[in-house]
Protein backbone atom coordinates (compact mmCIF):
# COMPACT_ATOMS: atom_id res chain seq x y z
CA UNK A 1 6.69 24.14 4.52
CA UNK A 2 5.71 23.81 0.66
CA UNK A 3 2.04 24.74 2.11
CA UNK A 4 2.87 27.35 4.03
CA UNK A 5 5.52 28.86 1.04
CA UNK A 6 3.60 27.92 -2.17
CA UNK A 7 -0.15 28.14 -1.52
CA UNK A 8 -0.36 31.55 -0.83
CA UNK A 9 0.76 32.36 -4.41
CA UNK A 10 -1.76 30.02 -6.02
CA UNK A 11 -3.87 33.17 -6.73
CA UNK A 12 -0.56 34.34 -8.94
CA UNK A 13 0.00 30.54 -10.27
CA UNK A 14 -2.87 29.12 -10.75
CA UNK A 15 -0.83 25.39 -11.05
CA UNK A 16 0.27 25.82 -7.27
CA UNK A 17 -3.26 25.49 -6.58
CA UNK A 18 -1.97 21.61 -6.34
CA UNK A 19 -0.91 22.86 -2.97
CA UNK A 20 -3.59 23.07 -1.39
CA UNK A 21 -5.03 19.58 -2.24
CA UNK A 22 -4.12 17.26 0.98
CA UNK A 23 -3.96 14.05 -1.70
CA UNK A 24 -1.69 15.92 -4.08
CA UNK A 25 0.52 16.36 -0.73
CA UNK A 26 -0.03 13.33 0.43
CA UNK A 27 1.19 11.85 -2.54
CA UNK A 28 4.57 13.87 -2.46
CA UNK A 29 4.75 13.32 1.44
CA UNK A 30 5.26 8.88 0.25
CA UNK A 31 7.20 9.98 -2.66
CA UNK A 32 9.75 11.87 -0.67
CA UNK A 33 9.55 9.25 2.11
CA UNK A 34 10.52 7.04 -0.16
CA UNK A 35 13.37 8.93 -2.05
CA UNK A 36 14.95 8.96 1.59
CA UNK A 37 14.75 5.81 2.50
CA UNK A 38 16.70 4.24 -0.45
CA UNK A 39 19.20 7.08 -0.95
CA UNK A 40 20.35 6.89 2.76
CA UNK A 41 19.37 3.51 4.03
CA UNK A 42 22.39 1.74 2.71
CA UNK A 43 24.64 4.47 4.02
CA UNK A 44 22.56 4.44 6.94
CA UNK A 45 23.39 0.44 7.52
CA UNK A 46 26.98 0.64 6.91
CA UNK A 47 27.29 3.14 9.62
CA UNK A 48 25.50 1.36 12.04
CA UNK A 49 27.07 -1.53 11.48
CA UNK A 50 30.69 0.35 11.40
CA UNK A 51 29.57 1.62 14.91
CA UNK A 52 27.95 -1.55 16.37
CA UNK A 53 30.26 -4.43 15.78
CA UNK A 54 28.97 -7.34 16.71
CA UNK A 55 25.23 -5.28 16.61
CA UNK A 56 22.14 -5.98 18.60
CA UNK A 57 22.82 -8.06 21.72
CA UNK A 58 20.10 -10.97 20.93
CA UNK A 59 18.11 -12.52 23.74
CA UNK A 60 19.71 -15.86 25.09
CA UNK A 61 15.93 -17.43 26.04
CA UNK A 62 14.87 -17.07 22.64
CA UNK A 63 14.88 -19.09 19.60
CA UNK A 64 18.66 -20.55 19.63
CA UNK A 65 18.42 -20.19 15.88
CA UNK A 66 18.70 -16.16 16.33
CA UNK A 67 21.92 -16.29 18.40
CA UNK A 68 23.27 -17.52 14.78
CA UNK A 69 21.11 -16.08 12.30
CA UNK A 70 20.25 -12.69 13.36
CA UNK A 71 23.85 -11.88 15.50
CA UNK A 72 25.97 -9.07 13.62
CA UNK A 73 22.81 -7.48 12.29
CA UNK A 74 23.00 -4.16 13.11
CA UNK A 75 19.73 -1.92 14.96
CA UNK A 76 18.63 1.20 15.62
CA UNK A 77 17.29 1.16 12.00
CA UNK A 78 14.62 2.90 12.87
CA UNK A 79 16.50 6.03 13.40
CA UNK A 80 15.76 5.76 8.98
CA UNK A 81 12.26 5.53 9.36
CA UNK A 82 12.31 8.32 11.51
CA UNK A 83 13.99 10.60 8.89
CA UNK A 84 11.42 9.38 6.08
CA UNK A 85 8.44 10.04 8.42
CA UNK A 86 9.22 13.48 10.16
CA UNK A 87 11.20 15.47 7.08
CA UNK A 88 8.57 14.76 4.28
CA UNK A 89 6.09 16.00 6.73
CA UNK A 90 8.03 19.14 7.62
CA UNK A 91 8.38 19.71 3.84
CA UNK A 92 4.64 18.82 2.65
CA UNK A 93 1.98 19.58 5.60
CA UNK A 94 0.77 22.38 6.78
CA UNK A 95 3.08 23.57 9.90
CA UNK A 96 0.56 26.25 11.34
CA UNK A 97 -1.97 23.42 12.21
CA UNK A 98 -1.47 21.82 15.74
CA UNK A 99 -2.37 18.28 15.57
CA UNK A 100 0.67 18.42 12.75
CA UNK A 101 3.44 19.19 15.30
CA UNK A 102 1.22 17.09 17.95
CA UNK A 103 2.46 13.85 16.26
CA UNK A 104 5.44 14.90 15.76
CA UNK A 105 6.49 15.94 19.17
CA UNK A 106 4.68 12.58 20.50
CA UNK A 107 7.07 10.34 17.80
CA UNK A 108 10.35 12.10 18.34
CA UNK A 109 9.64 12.03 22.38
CA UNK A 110 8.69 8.29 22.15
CA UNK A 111 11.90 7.63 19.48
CA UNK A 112 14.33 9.36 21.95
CA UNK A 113 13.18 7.23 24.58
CA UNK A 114 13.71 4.06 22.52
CA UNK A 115 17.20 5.74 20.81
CA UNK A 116 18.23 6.03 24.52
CA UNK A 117 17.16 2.06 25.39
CA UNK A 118 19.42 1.12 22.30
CA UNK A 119 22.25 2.88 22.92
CA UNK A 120 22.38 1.42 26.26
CA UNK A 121 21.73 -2.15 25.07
CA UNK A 122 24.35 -1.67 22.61
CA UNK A 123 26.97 0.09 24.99
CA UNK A 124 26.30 -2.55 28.18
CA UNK A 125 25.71 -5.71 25.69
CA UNK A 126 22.66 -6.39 27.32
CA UNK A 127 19.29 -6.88 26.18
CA UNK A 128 17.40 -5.64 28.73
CA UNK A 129 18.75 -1.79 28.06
CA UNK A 130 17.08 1.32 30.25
CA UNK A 131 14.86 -0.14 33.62
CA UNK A 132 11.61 -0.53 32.82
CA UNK A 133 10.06 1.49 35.39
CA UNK A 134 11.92 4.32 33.92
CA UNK A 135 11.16 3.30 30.54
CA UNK A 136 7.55 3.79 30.85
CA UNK A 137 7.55 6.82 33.18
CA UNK A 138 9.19 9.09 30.51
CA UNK A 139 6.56 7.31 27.75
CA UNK A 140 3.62 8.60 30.48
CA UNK A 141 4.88 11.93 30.64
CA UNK A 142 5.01 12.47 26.81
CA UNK A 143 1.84 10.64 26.60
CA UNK A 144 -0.04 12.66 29.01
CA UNK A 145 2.21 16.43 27.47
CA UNK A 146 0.26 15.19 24.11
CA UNK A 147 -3.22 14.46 25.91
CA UNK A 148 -3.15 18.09 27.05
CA UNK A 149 -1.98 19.77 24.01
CA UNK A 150 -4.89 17.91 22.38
CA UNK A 151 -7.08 19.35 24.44
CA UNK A 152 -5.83 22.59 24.96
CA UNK A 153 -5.64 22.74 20.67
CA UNK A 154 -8.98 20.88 20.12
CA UNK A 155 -11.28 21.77 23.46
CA UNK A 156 -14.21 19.75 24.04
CA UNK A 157 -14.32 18.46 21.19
CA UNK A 158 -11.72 15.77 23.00
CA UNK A 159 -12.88 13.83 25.73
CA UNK A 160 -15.53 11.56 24.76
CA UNK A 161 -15.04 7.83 23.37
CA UNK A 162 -16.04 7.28 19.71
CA UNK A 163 -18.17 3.40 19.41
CA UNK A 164 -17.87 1.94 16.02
CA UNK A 165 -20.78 0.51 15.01
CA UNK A 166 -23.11 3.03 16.24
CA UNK A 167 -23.56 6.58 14.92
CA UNK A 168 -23.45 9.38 17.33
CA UNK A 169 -23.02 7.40 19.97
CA UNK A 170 -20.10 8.87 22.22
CA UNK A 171 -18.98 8.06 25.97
CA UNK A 172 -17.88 10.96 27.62
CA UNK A 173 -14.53 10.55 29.68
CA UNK A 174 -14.63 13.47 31.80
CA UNK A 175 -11.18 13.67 32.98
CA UNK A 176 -10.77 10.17 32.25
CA UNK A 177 -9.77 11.21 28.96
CA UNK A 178 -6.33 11.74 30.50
CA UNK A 179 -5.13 8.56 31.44
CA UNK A 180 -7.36 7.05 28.60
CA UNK A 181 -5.43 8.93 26.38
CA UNK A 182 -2.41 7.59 28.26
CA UNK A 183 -3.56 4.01 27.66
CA UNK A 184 -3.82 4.37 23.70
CA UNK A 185 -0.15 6.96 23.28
CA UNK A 186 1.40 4.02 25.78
CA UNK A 187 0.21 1.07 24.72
CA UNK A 188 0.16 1.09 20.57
CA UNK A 189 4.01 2.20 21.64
CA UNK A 190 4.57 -0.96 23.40
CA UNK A 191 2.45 -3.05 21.72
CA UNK A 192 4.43 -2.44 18.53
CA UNK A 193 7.71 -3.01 20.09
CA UNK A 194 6.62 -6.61 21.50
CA UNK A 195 5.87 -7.05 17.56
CA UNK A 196 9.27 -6.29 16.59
CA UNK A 197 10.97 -9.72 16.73
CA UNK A 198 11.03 -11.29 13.53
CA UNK A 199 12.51 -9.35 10.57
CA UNK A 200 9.89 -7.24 8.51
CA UNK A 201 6.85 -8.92 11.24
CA UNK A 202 6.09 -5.31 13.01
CA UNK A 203 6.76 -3.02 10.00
CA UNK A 204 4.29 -5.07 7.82
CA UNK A 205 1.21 -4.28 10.16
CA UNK A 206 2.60 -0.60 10.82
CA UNK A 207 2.83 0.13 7.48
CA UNK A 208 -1.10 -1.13 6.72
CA UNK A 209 -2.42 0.56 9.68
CA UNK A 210 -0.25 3.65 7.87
CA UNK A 211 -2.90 3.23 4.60
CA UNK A 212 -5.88 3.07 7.23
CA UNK A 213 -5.30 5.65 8.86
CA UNK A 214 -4.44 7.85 5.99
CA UNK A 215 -7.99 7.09 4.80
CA UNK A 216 -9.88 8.13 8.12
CA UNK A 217 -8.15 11.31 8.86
CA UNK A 218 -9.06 12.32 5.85
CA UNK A 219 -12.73 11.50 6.00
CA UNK A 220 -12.65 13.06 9.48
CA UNK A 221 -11.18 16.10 8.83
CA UNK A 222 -13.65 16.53 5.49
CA UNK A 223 -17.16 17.75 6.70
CA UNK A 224 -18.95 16.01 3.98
CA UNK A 225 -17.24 12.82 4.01
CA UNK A 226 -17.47 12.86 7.99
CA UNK A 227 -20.98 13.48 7.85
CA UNK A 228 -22.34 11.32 5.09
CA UNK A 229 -19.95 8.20 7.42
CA UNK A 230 -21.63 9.14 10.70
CA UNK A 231 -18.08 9.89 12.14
CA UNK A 232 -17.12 12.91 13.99
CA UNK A 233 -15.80 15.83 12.33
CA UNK A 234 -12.22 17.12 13.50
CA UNK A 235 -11.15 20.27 11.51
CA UNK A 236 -7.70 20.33 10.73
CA UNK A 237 -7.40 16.62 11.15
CA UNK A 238 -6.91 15.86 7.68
CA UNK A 239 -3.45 17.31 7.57
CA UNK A 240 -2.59 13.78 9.27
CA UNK A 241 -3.11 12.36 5.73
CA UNK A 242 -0.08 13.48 4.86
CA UNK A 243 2.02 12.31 8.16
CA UNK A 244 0.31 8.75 7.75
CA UNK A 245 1.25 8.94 4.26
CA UNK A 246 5.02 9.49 5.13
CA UNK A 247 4.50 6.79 7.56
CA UNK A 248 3.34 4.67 4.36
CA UNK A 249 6.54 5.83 2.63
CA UNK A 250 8.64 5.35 5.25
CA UNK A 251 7.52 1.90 6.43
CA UNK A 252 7.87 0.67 2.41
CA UNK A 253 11.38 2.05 2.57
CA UNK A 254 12.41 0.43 5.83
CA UNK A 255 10.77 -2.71 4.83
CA UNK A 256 12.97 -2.91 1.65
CA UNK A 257 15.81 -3.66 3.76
CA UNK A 258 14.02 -5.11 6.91
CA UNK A 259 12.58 -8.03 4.62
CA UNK A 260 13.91 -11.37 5.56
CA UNK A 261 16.84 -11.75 6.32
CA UNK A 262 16.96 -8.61 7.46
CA UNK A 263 20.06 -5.94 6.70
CA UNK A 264 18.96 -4.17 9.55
CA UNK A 265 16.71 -4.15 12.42
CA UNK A 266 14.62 -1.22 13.48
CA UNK A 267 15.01 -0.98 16.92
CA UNK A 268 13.31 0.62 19.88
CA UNK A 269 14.05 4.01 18.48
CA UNK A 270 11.98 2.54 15.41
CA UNK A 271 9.05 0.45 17.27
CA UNK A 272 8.32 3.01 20.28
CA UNK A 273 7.90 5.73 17.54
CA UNK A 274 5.78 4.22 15.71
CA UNK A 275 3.57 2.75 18.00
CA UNK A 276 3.01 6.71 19.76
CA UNK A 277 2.79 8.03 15.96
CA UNK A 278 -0.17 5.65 15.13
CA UNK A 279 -1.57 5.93 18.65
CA UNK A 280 -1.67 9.95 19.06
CA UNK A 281 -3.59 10.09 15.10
CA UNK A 282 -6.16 7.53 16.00
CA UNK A 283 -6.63 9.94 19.44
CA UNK A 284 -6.94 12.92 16.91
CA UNK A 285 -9.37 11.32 14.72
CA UNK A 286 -11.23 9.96 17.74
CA UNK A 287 -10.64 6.35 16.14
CA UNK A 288 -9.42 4.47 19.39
CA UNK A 289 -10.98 1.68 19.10
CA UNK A 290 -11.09 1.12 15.44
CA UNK A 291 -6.93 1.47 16.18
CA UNK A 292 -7.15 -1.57 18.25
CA UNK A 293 -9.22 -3.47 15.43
CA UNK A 294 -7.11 -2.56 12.22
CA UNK A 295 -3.49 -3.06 14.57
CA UNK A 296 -5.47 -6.47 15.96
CA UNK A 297 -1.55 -7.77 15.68
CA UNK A 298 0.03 -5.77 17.49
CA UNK A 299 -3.29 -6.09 20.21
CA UNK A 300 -2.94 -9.77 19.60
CA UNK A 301 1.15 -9.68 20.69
CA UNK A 302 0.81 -7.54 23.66
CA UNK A 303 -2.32 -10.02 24.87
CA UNK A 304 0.00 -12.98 24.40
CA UNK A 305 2.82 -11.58 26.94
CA UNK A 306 0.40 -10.73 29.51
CA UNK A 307 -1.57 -14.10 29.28
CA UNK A 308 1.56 -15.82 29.61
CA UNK A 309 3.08 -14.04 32.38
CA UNK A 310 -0.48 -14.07 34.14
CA UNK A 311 -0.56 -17.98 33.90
CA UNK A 312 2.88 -18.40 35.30
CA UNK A 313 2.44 -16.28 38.17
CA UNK A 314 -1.31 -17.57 39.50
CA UNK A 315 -0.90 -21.30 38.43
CA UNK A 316 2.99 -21.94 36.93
CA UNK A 317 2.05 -22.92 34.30
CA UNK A 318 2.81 -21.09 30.96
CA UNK A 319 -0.13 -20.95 28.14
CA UNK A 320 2.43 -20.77 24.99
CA UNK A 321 5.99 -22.21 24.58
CA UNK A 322 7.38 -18.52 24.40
CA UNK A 323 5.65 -14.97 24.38
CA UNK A 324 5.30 -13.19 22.13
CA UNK A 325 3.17 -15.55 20.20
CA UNK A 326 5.19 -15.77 17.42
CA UNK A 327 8.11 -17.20 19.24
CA UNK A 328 4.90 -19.54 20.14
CA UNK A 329 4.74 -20.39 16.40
CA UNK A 330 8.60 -20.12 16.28
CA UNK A 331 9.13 -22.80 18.27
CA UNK A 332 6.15 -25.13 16.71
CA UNK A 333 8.35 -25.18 13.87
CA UNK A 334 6.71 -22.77 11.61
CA UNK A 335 9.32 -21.40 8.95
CA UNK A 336 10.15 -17.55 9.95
CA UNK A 337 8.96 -16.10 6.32
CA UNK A 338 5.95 -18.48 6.67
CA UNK A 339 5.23 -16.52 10.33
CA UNK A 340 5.64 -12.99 8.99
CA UNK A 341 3.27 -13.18 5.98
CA UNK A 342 0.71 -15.14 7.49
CA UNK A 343 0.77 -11.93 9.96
CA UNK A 344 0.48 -9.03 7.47
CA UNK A 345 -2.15 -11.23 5.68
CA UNK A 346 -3.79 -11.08 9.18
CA UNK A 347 -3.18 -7.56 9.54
CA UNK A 348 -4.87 -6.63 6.36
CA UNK A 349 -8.36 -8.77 7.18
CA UNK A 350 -8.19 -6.66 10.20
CA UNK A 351 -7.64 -3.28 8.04
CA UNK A 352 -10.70 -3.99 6.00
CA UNK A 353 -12.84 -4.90 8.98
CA UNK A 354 -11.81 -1.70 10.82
CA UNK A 355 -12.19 0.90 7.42
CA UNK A 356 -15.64 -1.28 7.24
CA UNK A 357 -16.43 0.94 10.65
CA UNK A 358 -16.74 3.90 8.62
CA UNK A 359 -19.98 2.64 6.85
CA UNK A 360 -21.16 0.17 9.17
CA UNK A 361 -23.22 2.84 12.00
């Protein structure tokens, strides 16, 4: 909106010539994320936890220590991060460029599925919420409504796989791009709700893939930078700078009062939105797979569940004492702090391994 409003007049003022510098947006789009975040997350809390009462119904087969711990903590937190991601955008990026309102129609679809899943947890006081077959039917529809708006906004320049590692070497999808596209939108969604069990363990990793991917759609939207990295070039990507960096904002903001022990939890409203948000920028910059390297966590949770319930079905026999993996570490008696950083610290190896990408062709 400031774009769209202030930039035009640069010619006038030469000083709102900042405008039309993505970092000097960028920069305001984590400031303003942030100003949000700790002006109404308190207020925020307090009505959640006004409206929840007891708060998140808290899985029985888990670690008994959560029944105590965690029970009165209120969710749907993420409902916050959604307000410090979307409105900073709104206000900072450029609103006539599609991939902008791309990501934002993918987060908000993806958050109203998980705000519906909440409320129903919450209303029934049960933990298992909307059915699952439902559940992901409404995430495929959004996720394949994005795929097509991608390529109906970006044309053929969509629809071929991006290798790290090797430069200009791209596998073309055909119409396999749809449910590839599909598998990336759906997956980083679910992936980073299986994350979100221990307080500040899926926000953490969300908020460094954030930084990473603030750094590549910038270099892919820049023709220079895109060139000299061997990357391809997506005009009009680098507005996503700016919604990563609200992510960044947002995610700090959250994380202030998701830290351990945790005021507030974020929810599927929080994790589903997320997940899409991070998946449908990585399909815009045509960094799929370098998604699944720098969120290696969130790939590494999401393997864990299907390992275990793929060993208990073929041979009864489970592979870890609980899935997700770190109810594995959980119950090995590894403190819960003690699980959560050694995660981010994980999660930021696997950032600098997956910007490495970028140079490494």
């Amino acid at each position: 909106m400031l774009y769209n409003l202030l930039a035009p007049l640069a010619k006038q003022w030469t000083f709102l010539n900042l405008f039309n510098y993505i970092t000097f947006r960028t920069i305001g789009a984590v400031l303003t994320a942030l100003v949000i975040s700790f002006v109404l997350g308190p207020r925020m809390i307090q009505t959640l936890r006004s409206l929840q009462g007891t708060g998140q119904p808290i899985r029985e087969d888990g670690p008994q220590r959560h029944l105590l711990e965690k029970k009165g903590t209120p969710t749907m937190g993420g409902t916050l991060i959604l307000l410090a991601l979307i409105t900073p955008t709104l206000l900072w990026a450029d609103l006539a460029n599609p991939f902008i309102w791309l990501v934002i129609l993918t987060t908000l679809g993806f958050g109203a599925v998980g705000f519906w899943d909440d409320s129903r947890k919450l209303i029934h006081k049960n933990p298992k919420g909307v059915p699952g077959r439902v559940r992901l039917a409404l995430q495929i529809f959004i996720a394949l409504a994005a795929a097509t708006l991608l390529k109906v906004a970006g044309g053929d320049q969509f629809g071929s796989l991006a290798v790290p590692f090797v430069k200009g070497f791209n596998l073309e999808l055909g119409w396999y791009f749809f449910p590839f596209a599909v598998l990336v939108i759906v997956g980083a969604g679910n992936a980073v709700n299986l994350t979100d069990g221990l307080d500040g363990l899926a926000i953490g990793p969300a908020l460094v893939t954030a930084i990473s991917f603030m750094i590549i759609t910038y270099a892919a939207g820049h023709i220079h930078f895109a060139t000299y990295l061997g990357i391809p070039y997506i005009p009009g990507s680098g507005e996503l700078a700016i919604f990563c960096g609200a992510m960044l904002g947002a995610a700090l903001g959250f994380l202030w009062f998701n830290t351990y022990p945790a005021q507030v939890f974020m929810g599927d409203v929080g994790a589903l939105a997320i997940g899409a948000a991070l998946g449908s920028v990585a399909l815009v910059a045509r960094h799929e797979i370098v998604l699944a390297i720098i969120g290696g966590v969130f790939v590494m949770e999401t393997l864990s569940v299907v390992v275990q319930v793929a060993s208990f079905k073929l041979i009864g026999k489970r592979v870890f004492r609980m899935a997700p993996i770190h109810h594995h570490f959980e119950l090995k008696g590894w403190a819960e702090p003690k699980i959560i950083v050694r995660f981010w610290i994980i999660s930021v190896i696997l950032a600098l391994v997956g910007l490495a990408t970028l140079k490494v062709r």
